[in-house]
PDB file of N, CA and C in Angstrom:
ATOM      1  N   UNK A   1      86.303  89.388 102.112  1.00  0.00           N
ATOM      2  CA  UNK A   1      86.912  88.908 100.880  1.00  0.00           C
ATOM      3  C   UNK A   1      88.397  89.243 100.904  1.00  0.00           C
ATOM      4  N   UNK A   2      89.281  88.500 100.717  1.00  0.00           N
ATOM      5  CA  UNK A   2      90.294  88.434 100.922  1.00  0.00           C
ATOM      6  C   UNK A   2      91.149  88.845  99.331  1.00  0.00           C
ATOM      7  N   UNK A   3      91.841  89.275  99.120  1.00  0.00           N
ATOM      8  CA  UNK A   3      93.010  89.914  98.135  1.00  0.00           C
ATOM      9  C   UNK A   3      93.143  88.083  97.136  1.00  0.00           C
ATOM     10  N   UNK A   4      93.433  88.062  96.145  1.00  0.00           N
ATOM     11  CA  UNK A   4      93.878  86.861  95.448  1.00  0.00           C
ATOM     12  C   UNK A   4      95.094  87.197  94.878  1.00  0.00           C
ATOM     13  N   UNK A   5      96.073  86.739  94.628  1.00  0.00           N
ATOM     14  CA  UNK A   5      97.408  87.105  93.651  1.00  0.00           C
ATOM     15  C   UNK A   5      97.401  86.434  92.526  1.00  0.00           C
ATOM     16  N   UNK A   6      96.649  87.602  91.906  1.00  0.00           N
ATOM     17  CA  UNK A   6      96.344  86.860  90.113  1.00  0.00           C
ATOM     18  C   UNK A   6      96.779  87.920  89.091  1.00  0.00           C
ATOM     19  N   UNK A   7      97.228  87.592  87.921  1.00  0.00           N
ATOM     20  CA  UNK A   7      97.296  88.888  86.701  1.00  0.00           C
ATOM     21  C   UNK A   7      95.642  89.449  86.778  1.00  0.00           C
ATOM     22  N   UNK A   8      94.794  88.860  87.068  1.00  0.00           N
ATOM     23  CA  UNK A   8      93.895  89.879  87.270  1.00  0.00           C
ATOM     24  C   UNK A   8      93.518  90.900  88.620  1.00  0.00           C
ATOM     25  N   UNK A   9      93.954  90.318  89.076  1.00  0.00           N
ATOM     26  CA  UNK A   9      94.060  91.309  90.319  1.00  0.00           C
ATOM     27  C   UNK A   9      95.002  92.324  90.055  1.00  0.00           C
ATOM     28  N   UNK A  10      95.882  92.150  89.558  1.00  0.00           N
ATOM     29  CA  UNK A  10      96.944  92.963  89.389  1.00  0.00           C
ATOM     30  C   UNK A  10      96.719  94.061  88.471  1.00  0.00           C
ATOM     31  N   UNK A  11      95.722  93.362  86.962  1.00  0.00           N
ATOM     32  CA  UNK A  11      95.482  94.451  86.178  1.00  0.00           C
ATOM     33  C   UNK A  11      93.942  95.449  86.945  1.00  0.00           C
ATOM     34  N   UNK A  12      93.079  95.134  88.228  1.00  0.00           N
ATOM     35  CA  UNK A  12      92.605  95.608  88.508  1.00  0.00           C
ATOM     36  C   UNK A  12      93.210  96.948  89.438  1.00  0.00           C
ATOM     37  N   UNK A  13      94.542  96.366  89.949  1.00  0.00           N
ATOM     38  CA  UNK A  13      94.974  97.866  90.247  1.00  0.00           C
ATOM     39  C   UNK A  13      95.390  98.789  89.824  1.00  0.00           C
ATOM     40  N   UNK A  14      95.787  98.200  88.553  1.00  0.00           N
ATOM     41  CA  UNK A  14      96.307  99.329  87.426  1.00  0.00           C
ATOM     42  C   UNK A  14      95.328  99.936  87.340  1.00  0.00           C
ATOM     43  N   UNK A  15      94.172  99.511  86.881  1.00  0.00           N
ATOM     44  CA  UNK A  15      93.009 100.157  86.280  1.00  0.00           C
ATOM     45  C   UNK A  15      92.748 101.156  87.236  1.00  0.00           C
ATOM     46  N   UNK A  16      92.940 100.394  88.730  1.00  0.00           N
ATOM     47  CA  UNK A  16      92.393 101.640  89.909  1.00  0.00           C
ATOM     48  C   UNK A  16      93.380 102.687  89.969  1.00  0.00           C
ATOM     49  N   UNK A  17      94.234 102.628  89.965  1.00  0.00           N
ATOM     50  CA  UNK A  17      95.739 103.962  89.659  1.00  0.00           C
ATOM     51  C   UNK A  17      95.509 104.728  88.647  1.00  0.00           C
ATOM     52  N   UNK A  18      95.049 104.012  87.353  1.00  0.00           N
ATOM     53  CA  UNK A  18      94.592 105.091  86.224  1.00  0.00           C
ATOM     54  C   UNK A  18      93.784 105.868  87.033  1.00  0.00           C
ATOM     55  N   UNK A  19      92.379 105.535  87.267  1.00  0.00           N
ATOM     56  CA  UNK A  19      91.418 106.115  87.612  1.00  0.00           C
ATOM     57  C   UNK A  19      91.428 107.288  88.733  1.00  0.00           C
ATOM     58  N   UNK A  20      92.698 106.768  89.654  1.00  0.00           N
ATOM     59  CA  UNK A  20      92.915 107.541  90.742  1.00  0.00           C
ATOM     60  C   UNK A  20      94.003 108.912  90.434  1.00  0.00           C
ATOM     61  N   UNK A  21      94.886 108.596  88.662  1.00  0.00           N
ATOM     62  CA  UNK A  21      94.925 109.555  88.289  1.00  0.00           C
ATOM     63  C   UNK A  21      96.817 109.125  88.086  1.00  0.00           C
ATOM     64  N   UNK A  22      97.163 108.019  88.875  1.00  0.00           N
ATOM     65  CA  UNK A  22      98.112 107.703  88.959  1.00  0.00           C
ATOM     66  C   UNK A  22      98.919 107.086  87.988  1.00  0.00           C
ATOM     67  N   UNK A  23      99.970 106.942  87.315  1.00  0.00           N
ATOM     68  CA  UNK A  23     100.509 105.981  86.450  1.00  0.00           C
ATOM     69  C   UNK A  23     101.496 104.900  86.966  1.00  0.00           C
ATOM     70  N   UNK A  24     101.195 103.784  86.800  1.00  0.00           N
ATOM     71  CA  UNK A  24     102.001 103.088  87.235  1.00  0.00           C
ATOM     72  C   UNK A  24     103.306 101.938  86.354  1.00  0.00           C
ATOM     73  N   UNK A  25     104.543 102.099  86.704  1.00  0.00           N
ATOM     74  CA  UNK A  25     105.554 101.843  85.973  1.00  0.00           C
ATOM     75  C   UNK A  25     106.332 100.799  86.686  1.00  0.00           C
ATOM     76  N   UNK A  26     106.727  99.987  85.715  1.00  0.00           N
ATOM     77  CA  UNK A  26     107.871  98.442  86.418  1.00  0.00           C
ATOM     78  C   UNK A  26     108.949  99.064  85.617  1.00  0.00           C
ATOM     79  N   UNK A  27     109.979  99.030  86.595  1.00  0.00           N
ATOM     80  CA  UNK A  27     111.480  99.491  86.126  1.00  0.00           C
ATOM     81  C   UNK A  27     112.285  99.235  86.977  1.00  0.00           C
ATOM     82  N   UNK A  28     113.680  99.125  86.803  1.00  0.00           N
ATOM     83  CA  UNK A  28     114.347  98.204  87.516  1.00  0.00           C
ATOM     84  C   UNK A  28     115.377  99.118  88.419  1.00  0.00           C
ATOM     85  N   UNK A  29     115.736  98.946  89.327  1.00  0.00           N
ATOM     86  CA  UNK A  29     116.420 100.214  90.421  1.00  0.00           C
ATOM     87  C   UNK A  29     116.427  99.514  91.577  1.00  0.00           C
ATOM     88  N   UNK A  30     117.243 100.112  92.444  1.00  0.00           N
ATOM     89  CA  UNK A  30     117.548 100.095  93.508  1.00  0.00           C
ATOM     90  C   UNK A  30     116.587 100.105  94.886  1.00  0.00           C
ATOM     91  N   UNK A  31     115.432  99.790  94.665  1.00  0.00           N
ATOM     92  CA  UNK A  31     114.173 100.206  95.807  1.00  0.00           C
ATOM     93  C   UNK A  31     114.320  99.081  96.817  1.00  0.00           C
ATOM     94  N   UNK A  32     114.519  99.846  98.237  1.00  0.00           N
ATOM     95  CA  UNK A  32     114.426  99.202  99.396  1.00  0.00           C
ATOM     96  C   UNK A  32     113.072  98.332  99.903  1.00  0.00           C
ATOM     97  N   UNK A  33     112.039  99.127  99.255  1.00  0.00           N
ATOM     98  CA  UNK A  33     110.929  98.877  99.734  1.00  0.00           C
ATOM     99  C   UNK A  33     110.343  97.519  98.363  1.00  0.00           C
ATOM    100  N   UNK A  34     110.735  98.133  97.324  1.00  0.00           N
ATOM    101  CA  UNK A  34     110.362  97.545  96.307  1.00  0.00           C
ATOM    102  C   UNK A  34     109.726  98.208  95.045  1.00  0.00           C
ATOM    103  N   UNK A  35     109.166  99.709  95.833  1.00  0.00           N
ATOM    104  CA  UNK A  35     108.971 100.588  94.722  1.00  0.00           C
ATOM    105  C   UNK A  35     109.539 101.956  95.526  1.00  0.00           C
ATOM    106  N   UNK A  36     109.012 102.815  94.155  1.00  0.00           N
ATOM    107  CA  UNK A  36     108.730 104.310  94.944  1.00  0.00           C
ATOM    108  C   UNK A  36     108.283 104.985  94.012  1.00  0.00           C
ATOM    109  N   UNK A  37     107.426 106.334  94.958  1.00  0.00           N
ATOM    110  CA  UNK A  37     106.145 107.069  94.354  1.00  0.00           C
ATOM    111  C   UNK A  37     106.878 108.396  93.786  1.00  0.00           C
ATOM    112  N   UNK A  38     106.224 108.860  93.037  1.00  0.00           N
ATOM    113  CA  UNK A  38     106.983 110.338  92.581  1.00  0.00           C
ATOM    114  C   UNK A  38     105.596 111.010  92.574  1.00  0.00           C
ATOM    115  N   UNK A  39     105.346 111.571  93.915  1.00  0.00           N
ATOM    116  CA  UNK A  39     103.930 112.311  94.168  1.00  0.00           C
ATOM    117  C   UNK A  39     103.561 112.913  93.145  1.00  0.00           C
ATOM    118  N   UNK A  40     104.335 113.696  93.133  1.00  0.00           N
ATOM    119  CA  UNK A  40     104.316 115.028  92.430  1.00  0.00           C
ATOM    120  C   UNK A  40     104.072 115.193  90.485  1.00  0.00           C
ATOM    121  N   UNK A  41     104.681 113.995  90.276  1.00  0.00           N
ATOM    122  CA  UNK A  41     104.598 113.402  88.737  1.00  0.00           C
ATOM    123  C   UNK A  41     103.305 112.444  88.669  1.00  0.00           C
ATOM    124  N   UNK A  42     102.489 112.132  89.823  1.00  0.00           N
ATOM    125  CA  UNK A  42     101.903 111.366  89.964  1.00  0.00           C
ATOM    126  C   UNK A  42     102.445 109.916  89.575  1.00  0.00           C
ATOM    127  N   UNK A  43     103.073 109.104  89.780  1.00  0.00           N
ATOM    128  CA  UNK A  43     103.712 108.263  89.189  1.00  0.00           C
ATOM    129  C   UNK A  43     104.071 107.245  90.115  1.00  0.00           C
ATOM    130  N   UNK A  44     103.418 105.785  90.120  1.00  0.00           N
ATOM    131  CA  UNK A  44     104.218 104.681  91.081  1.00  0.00           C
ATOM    132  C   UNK A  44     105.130 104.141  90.509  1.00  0.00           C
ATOM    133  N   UNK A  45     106.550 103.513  90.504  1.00  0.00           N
ATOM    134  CA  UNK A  45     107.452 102.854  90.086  1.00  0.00           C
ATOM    135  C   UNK A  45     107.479 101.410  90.997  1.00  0.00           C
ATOM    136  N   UNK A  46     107.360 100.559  90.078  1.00  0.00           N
ATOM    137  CA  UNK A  46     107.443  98.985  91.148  1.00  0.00           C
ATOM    138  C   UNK A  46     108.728  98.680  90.171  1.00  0.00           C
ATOM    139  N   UNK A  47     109.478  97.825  91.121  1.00  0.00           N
ATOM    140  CA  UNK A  47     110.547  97.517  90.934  1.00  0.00           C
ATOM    141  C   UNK A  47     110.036  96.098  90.138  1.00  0.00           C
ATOM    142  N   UNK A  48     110.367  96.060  88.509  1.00  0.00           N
ATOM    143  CA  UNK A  48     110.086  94.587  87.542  1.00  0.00           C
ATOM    144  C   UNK A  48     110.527  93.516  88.205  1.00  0.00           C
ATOM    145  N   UNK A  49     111.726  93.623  88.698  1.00  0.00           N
ATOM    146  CA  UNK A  49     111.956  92.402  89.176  1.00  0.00           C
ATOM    147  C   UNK A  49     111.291  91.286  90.364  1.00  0.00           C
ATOM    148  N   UNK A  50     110.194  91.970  90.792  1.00  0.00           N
ATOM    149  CA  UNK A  50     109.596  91.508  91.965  1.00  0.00           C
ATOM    150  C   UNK A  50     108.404  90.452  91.258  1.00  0.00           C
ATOM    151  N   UNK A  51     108.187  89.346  92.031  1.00  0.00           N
ATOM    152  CA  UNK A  51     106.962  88.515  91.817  1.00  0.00           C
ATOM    153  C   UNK A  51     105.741  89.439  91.721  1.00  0.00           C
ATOM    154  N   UNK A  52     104.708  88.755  91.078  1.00  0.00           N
ATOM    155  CA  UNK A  52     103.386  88.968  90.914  1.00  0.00           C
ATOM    156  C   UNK A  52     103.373  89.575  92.628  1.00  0.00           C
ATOM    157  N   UNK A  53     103.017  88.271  93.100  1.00  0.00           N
ATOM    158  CA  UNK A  53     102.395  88.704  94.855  1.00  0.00           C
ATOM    159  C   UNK A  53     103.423  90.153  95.342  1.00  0.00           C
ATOM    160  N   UNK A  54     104.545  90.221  94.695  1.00  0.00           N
ATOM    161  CA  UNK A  54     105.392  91.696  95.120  1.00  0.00           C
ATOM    162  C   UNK A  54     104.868  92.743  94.587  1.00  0.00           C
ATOM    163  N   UNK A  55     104.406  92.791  93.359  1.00  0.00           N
ATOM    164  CA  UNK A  55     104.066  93.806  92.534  1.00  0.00           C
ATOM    165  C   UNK A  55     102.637  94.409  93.540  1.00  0.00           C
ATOM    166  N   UNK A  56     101.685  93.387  93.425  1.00  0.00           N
ATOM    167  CA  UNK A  56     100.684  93.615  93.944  1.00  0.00           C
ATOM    168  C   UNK A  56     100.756  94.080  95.658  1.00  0.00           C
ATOM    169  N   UNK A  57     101.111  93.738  96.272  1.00  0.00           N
ATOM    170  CA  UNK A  57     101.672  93.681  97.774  1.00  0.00           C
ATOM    171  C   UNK A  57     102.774  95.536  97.601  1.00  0.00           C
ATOM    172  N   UNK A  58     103.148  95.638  96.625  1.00  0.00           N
ATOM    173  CA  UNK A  58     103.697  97.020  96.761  1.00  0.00           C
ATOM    174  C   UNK A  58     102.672  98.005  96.608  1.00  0.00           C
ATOM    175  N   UNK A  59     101.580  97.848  95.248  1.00  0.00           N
ATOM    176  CA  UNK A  59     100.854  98.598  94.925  1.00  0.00           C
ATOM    177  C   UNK A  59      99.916  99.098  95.972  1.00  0.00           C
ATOM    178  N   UNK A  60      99.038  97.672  97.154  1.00  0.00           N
ATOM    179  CA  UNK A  60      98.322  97.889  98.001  1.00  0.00           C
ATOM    180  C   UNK A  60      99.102  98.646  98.986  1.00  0.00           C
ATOM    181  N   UNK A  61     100.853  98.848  99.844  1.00  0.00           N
ATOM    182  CA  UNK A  61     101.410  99.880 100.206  1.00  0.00           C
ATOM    183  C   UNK A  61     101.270 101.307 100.286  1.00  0.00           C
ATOM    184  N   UNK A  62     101.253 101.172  98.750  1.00  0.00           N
ATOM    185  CA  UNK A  62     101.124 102.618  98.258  1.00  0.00           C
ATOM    186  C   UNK A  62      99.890 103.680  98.627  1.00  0.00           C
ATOM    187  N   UNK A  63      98.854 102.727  98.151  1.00  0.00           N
ATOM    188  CA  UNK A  63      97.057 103.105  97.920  1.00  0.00           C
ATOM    189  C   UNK A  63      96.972 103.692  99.102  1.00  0.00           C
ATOM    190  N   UNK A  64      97.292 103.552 100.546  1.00  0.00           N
ATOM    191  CA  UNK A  64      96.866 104.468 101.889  1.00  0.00           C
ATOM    192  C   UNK A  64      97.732 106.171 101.312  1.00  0.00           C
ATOM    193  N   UNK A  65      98.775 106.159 101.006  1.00  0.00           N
ATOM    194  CA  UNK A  65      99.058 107.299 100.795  1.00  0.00           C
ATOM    195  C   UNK A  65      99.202 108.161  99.645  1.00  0.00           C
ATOM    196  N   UNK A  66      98.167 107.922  98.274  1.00  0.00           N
ATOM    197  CA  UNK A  66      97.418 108.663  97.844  1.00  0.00           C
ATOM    198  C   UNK A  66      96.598 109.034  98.182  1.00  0.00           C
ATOM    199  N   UNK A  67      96.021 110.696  97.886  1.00  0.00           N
ATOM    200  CA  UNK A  67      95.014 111.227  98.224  1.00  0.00           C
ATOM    201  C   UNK A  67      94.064 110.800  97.087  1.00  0.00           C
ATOM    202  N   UNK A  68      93.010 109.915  97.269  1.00  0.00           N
ATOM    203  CA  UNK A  68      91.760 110.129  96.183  1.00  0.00           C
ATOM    204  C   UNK A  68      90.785 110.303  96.289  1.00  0.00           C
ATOM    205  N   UNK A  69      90.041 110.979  95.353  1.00  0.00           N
ATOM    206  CA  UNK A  69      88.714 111.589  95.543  1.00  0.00           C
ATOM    207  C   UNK A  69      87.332 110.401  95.260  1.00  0.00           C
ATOM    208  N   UNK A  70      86.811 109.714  95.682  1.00  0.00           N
ATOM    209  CA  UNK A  70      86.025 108.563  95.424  1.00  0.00           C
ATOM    210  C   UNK A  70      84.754 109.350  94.655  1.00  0.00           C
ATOM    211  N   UNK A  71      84.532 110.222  94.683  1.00  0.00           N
ATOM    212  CA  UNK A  71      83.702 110.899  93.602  1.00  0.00           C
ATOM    213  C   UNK A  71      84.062 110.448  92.437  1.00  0.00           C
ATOM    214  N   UNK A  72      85.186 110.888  91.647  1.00  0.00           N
ATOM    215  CA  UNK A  72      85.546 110.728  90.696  1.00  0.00           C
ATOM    216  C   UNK A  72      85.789 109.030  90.052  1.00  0.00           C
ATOM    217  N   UNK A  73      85.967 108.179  91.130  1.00  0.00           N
ATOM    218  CA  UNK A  73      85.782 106.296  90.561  1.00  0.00           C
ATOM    219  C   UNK A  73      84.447 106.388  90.323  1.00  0.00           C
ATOM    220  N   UNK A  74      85.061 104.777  89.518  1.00  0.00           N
ATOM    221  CA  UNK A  74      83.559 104.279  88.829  1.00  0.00           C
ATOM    222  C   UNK A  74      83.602 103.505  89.937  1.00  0.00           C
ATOM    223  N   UNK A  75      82.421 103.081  89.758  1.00  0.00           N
ATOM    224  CA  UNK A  75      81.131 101.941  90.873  1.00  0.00           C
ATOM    225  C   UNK A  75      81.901 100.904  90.948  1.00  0.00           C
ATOM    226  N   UNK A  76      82.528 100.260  90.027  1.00  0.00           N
ATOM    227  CA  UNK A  76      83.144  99.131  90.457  1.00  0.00           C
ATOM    228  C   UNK A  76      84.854 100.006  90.695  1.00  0.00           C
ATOM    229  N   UNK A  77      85.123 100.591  90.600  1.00  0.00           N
ATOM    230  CA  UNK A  77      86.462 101.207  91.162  1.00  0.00           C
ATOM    231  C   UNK A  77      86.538 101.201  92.589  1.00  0.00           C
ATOM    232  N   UNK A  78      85.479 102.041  93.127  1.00  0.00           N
ATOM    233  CA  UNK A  78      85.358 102.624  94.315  1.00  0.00           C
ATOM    234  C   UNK A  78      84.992 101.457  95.411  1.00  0.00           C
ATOM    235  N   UNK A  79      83.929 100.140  94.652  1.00  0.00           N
ATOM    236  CA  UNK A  79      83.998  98.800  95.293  1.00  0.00           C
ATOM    237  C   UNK A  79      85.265  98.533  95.435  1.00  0.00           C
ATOM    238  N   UNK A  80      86.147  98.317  94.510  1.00  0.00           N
ATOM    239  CA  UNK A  80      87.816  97.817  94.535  1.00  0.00           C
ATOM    240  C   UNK A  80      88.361  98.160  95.467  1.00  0.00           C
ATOM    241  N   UNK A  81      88.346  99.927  95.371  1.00  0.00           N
ATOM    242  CA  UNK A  81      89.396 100.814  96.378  1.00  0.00           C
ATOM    243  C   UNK A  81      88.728 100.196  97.710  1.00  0.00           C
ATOM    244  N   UNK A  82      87.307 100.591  98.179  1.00  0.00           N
ATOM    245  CA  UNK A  82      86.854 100.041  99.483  1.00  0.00           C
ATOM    246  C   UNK A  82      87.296  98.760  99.598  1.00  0.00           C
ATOM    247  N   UNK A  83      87.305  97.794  99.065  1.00  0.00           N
ATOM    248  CA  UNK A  83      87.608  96.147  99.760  1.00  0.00           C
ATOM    249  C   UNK A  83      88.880  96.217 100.277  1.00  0.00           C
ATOM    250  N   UNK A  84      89.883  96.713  99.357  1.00  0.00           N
ATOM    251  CA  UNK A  84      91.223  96.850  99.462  1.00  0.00           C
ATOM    252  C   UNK A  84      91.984  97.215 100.559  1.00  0.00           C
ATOM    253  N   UNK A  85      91.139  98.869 100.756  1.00  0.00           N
ATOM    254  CA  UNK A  85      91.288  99.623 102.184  1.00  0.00           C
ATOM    255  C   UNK A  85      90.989  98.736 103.727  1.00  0.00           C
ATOM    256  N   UNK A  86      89.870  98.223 103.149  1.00  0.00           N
ATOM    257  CA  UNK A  86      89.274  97.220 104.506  1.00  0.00           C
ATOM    258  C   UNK A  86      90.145  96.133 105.110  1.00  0.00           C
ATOM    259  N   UNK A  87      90.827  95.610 103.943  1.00  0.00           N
ATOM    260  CA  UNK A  87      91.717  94.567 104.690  1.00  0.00           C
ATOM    261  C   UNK A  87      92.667  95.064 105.344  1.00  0.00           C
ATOM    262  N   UNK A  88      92.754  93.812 106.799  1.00  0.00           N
ATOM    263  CA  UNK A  88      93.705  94.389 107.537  1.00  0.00           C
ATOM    264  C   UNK A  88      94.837  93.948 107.230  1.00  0.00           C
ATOM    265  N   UNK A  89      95.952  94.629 108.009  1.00  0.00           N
ATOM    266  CA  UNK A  89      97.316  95.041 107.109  1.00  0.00           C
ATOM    267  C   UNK A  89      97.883  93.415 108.274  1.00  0.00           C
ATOM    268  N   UNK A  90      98.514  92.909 107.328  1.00  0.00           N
ATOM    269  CA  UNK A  90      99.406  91.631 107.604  1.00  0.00           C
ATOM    270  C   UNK A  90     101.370  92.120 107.522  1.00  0.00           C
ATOM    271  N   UNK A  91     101.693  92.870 108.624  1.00  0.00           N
ATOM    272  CA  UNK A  91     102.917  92.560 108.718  1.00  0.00           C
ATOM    273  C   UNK A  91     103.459  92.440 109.614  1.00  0.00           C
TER     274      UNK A  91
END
């Protein structure tokens, strides 16, 4: 199953960042990449100005380098996080 670039896809990663403990924020700055993480605050920053497919395409970036505990997702979280992880990386 392949990724879709939809506002729902998009609000499904939010949901998975809550869950994973993370907050995630659109604000506007200088990011090379397009966002950046503030580990430590737990906190992703995506740069607003980016398309849907950017927003989303940053968020899936990110997800390899949080640490999360899959104990703690719900059933359909932990489906999410797994599909997500599985796809292979296109760059």
């Amino acid at each position: 199953m392949s990724i879709k670039y939809t506002p729902a896809t998009l609000k499904k990663f939010e949901e998975l960042y809550d869950e994973i403990g993370y907050m995630v924020r659109l604000e506007k700055g200088n990011f090379h990449s397009g966002y950046c993480i503030l580990q430590e605050r737990r906190i992703a920053v995506i740069n607003k100005f980016l398309p849907l497919e950017g927003r989303i395409n940053a968020l899936i970036d990110i997800l390899p380098s949080i640490e999360v505990d899959l104990e703690k997702l719900s059933t359909e979280g932990r489906h999410f996080y797994e599909m997500v992880m599985s796809q292979p990386v296109d760059k």
